[in-house]
Structure formats: C-alpha cells, structure tokens
N, C-alpha and C. Protein backbone atom coordinates (compact mmCIF):
# COMPACT_ATOMS: atom_id res chain seq x y z
N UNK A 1 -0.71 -29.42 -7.66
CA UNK A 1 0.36 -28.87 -6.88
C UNK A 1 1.55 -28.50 -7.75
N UNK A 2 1.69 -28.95 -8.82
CA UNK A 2 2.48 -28.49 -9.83
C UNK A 2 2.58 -27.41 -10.03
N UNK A 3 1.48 -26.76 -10.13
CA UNK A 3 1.72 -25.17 -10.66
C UNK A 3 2.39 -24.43 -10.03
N UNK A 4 2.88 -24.49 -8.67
CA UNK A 4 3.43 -23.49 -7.75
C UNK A 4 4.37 -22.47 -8.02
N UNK A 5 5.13 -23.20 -8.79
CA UNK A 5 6.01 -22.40 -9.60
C UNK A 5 6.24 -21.79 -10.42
N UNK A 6 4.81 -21.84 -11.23
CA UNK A 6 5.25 -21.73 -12.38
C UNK A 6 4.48 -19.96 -12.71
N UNK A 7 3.47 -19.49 -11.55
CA UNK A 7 3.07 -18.34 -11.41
C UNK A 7 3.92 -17.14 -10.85
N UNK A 8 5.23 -17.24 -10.78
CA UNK A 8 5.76 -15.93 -10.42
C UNK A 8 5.10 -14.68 -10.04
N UNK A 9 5.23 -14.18 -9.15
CA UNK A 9 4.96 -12.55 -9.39
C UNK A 9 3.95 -12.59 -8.50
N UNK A 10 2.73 -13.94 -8.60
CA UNK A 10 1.26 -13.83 -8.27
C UNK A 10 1.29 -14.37 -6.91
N UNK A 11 0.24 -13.81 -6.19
CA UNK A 11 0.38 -15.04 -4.62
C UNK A 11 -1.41 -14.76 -4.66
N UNK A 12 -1.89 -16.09 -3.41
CA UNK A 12 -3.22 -16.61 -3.49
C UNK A 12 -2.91 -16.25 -1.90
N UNK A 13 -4.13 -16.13 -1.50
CA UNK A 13 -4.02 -16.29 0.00
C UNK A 13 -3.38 -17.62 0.82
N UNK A 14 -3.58 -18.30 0.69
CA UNK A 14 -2.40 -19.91 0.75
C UNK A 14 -0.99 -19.32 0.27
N UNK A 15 -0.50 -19.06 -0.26
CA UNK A 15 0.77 -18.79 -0.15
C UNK A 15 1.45 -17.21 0.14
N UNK A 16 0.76 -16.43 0.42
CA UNK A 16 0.83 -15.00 1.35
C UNK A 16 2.01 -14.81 2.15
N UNK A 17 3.07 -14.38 2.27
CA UNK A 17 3.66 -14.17 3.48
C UNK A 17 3.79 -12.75 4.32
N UNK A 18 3.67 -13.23 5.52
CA UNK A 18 3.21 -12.13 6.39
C UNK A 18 5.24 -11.86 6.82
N UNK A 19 4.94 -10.42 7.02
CA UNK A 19 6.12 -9.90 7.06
C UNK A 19 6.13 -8.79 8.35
N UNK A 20 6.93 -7.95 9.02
CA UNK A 20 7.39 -7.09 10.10
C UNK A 20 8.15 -6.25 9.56
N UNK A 21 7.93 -4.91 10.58
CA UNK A 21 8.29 -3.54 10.02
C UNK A 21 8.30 -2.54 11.07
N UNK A 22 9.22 -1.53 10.44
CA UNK A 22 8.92 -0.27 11.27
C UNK A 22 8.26 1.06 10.14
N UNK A 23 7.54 1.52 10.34
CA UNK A 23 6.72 2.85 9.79
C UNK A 23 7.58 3.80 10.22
N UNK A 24 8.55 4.26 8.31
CA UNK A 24 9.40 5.40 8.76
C UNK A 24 9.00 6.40 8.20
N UNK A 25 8.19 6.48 7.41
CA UNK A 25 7.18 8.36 6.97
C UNK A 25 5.97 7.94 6.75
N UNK A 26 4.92 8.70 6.52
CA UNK A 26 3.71 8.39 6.08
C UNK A 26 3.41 9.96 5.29
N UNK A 27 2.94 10.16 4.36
CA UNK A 27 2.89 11.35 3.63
C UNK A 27 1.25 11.26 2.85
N UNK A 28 1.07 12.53 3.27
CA UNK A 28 -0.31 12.67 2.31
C UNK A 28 0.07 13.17 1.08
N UNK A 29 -1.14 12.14 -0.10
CA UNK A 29 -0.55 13.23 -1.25
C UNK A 29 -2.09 12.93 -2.20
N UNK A 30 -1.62 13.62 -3.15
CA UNK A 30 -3.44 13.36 -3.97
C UNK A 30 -2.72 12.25 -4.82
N UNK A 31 -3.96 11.82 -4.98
CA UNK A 31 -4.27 10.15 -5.62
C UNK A 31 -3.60 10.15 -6.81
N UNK A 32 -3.33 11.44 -7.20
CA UNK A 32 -2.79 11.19 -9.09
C UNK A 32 -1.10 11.58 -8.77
N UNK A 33 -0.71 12.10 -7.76
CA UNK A 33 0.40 12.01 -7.67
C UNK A 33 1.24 10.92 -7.62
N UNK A 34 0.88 9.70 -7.29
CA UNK A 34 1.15 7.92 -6.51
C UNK A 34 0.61 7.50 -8.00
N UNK A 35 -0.48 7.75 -8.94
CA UNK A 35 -0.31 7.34 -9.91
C UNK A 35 -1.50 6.09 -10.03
N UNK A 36 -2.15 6.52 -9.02
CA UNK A 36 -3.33 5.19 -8.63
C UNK A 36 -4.37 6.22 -8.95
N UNK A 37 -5.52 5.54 -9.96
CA UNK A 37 -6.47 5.99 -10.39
C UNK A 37 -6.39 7.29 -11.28
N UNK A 38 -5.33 7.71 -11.54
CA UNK A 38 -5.38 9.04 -12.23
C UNK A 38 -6.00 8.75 -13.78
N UNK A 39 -6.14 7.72 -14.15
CA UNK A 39 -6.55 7.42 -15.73
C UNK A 39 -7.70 7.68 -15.54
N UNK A 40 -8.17 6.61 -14.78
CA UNK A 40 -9.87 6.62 -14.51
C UNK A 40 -10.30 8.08 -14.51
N UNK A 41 -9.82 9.03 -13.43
CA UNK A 41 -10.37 10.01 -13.20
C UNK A 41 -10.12 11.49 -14.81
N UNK A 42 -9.42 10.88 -15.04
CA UNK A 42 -8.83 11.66 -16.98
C UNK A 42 -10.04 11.13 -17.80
N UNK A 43 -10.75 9.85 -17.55
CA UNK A 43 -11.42 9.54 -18.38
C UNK A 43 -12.62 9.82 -18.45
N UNK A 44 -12.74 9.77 -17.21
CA UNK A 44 -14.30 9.97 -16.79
C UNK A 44 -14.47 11.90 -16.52
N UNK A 45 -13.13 12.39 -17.57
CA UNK A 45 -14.12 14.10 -16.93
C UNK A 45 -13.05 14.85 -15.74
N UNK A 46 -12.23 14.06 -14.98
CA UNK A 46 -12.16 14.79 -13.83
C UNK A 46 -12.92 14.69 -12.70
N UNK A 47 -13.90 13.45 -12.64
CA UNK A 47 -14.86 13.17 -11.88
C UNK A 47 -13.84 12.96 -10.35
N UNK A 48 -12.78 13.23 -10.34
CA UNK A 48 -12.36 12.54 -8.80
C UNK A 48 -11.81 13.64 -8.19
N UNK A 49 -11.68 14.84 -8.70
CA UNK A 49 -11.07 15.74 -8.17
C UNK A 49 -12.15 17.16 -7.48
N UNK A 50 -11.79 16.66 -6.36
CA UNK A 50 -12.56 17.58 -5.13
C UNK A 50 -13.23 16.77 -4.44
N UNK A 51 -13.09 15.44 -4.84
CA UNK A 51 -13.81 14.16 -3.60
C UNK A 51 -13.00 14.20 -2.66
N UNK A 52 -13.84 13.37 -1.77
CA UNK A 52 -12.68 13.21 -0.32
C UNK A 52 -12.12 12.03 -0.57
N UNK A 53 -11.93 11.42 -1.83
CA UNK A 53 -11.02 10.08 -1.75
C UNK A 53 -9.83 10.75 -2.89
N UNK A 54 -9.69 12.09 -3.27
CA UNK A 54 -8.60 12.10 -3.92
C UNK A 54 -7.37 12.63 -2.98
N UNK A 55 -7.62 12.31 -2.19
CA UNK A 55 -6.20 12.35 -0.52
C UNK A 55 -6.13 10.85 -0.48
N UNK A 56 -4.71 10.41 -0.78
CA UNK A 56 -3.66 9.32 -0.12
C UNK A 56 -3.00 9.58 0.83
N UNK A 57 -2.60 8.39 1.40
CA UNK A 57 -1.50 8.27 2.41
C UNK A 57 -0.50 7.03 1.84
N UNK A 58 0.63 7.55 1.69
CA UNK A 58 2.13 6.71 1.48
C UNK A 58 2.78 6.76 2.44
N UNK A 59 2.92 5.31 2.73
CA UNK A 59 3.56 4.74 3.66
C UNK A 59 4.46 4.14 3.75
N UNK A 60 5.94 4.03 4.04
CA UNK A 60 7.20 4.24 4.07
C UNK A 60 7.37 3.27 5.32
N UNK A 61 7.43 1.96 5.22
CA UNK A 61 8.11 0.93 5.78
C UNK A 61 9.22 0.13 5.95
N UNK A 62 9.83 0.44 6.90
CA UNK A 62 11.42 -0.37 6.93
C UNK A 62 11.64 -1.63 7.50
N UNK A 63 11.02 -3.10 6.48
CA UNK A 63 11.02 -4.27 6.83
C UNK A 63 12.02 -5.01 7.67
N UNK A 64 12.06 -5.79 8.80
CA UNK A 64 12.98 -6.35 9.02
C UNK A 64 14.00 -7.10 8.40
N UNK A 65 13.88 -7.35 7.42
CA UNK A 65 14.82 -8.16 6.72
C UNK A 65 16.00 -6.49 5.54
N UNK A 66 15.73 -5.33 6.27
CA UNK A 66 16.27 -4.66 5.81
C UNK A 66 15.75 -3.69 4.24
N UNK A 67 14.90 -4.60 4.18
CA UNK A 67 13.71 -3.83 2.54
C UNK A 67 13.04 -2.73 3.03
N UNK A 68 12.60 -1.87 1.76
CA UNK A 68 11.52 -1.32 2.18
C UNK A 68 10.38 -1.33 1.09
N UNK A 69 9.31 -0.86 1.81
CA UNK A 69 8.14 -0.77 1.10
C UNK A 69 7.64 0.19 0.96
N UNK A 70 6.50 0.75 -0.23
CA UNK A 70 5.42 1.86 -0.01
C UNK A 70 4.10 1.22 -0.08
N UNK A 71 3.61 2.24 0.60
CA UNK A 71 2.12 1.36 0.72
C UNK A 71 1.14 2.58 0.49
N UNK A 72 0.55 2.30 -0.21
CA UNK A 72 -0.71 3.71 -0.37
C UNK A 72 -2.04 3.08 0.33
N UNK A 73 -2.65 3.88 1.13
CA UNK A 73 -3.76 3.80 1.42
C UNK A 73 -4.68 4.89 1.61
N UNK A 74 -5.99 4.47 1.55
CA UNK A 74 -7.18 5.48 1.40
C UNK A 74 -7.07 6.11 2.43
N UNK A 75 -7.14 5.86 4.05
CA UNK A 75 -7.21 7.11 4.78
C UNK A 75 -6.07 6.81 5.93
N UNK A 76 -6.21 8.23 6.79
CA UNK A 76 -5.21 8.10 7.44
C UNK A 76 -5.07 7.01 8.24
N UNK A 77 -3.93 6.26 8.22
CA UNK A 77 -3.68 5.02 8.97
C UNK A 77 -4.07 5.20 10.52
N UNK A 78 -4.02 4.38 11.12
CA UNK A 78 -3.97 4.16 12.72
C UNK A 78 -2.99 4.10 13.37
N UNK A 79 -1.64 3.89 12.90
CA UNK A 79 -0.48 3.84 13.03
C UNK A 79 0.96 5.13 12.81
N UNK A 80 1.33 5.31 13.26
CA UNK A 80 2.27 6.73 13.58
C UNK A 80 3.57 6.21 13.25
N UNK A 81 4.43 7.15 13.12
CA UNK A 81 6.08 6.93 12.49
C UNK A 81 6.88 6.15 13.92
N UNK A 82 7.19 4.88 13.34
CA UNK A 82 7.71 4.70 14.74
C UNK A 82 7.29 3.23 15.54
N UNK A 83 5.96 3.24 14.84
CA UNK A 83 4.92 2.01 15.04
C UNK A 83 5.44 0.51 13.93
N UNK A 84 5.71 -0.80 15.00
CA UNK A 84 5.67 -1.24 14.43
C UNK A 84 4.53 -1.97 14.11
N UNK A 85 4.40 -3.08 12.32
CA UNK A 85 3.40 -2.98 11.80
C UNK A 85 3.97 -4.62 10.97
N UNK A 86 2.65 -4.67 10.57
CA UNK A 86 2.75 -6.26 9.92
C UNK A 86 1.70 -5.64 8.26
N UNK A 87 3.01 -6.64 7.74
CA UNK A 87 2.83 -6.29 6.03
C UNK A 87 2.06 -7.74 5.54
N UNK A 88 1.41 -7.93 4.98
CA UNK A 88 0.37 -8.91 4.80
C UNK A 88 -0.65 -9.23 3.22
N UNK A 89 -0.35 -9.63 2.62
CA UNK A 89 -1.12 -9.50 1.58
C UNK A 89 -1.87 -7.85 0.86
N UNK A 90 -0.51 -7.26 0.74
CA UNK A 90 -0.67 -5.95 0.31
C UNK A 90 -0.81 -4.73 1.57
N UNK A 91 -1.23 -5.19 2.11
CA UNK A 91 -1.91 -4.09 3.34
C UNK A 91 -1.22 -4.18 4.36
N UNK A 92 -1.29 -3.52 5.71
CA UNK A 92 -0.41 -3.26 6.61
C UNK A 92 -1.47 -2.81 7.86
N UNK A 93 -0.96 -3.14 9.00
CA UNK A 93 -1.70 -3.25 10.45
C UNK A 93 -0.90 -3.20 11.22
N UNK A 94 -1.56 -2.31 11.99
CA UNK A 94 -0.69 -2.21 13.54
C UNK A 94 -0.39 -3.68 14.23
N UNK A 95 1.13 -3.43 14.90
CA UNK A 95 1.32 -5.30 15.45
C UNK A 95 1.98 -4.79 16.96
C-alpha cells in the first residue's frame, strides 16, 4: 500500500475516478491530424490512409468541476452536443 504515491501520472482501475460533463463540440478529423497513429502509418508505407479508421472524432467536454477535456475516439459517438456524459478511465459514455 505504500506505493500509492509514489506513481504519479499513472492510475489502475482501483484508483480511477469517474467524473461528469457536458459535450460541447465533437469534430471529425483524420487520425494524423490529433496526432494518434500518424507514425505508425509513416512507417508502415502509408498503410492507413484510405481506411475507414483514418476518421476521428474529438470530443470537447466541459467537466463539472469547470475543466475541460478532449477525447478522441474511433467512431461516431452516441452522444450529441449538449449530452451529458461520464468521463471514466479515458473514455466517455452517455449518463
């Protein structure tokens, strides 16, 4: 139990905190724009461009505690501008 502290930065599912929000944009954009996976796909050739996974969605959350977040995800969410949503170990769900 010692260690708790001493990992900054990192969380385990045991120490996770679940958080509340409102969804204030959601924007499509390609995957190398957000900056996720663009190496891979440089390395390998260009292998990712013209798949149907090189479309993101950034997601623009206005936490209750006044923060905000972005959240990239693979496809279009379920959730609309306006919706509130629970922030959770990276990911985000309709609440």
């Amino acid at each position: 139990m010692g260690s708790m502290g001493s990992t900054s930065g990192t969380a385990d599912s045991s120490t996770a905190q679940t958080s509340y929000g409102t969804v204030q944009a959601i924007d499509q954009m390609q995957r190398q724009d957000v900056g996720v996976g663009a190496m891979g796909a440089a390395a390998t050739g260009g292998a990712m461009t013209g798949s149907p996974t090189d479309r993101v969605y950034r997601v623009t959350v206005r936490m209750d505690d006044g923060s905000s977040q972005l959240i990239v995800v693979d496809s279009m969410p379920p959730y609309k501008i306006g919706d509130r949503v629970r922030y959770n170990n990276g990911t985000l769900s309709p609440y």
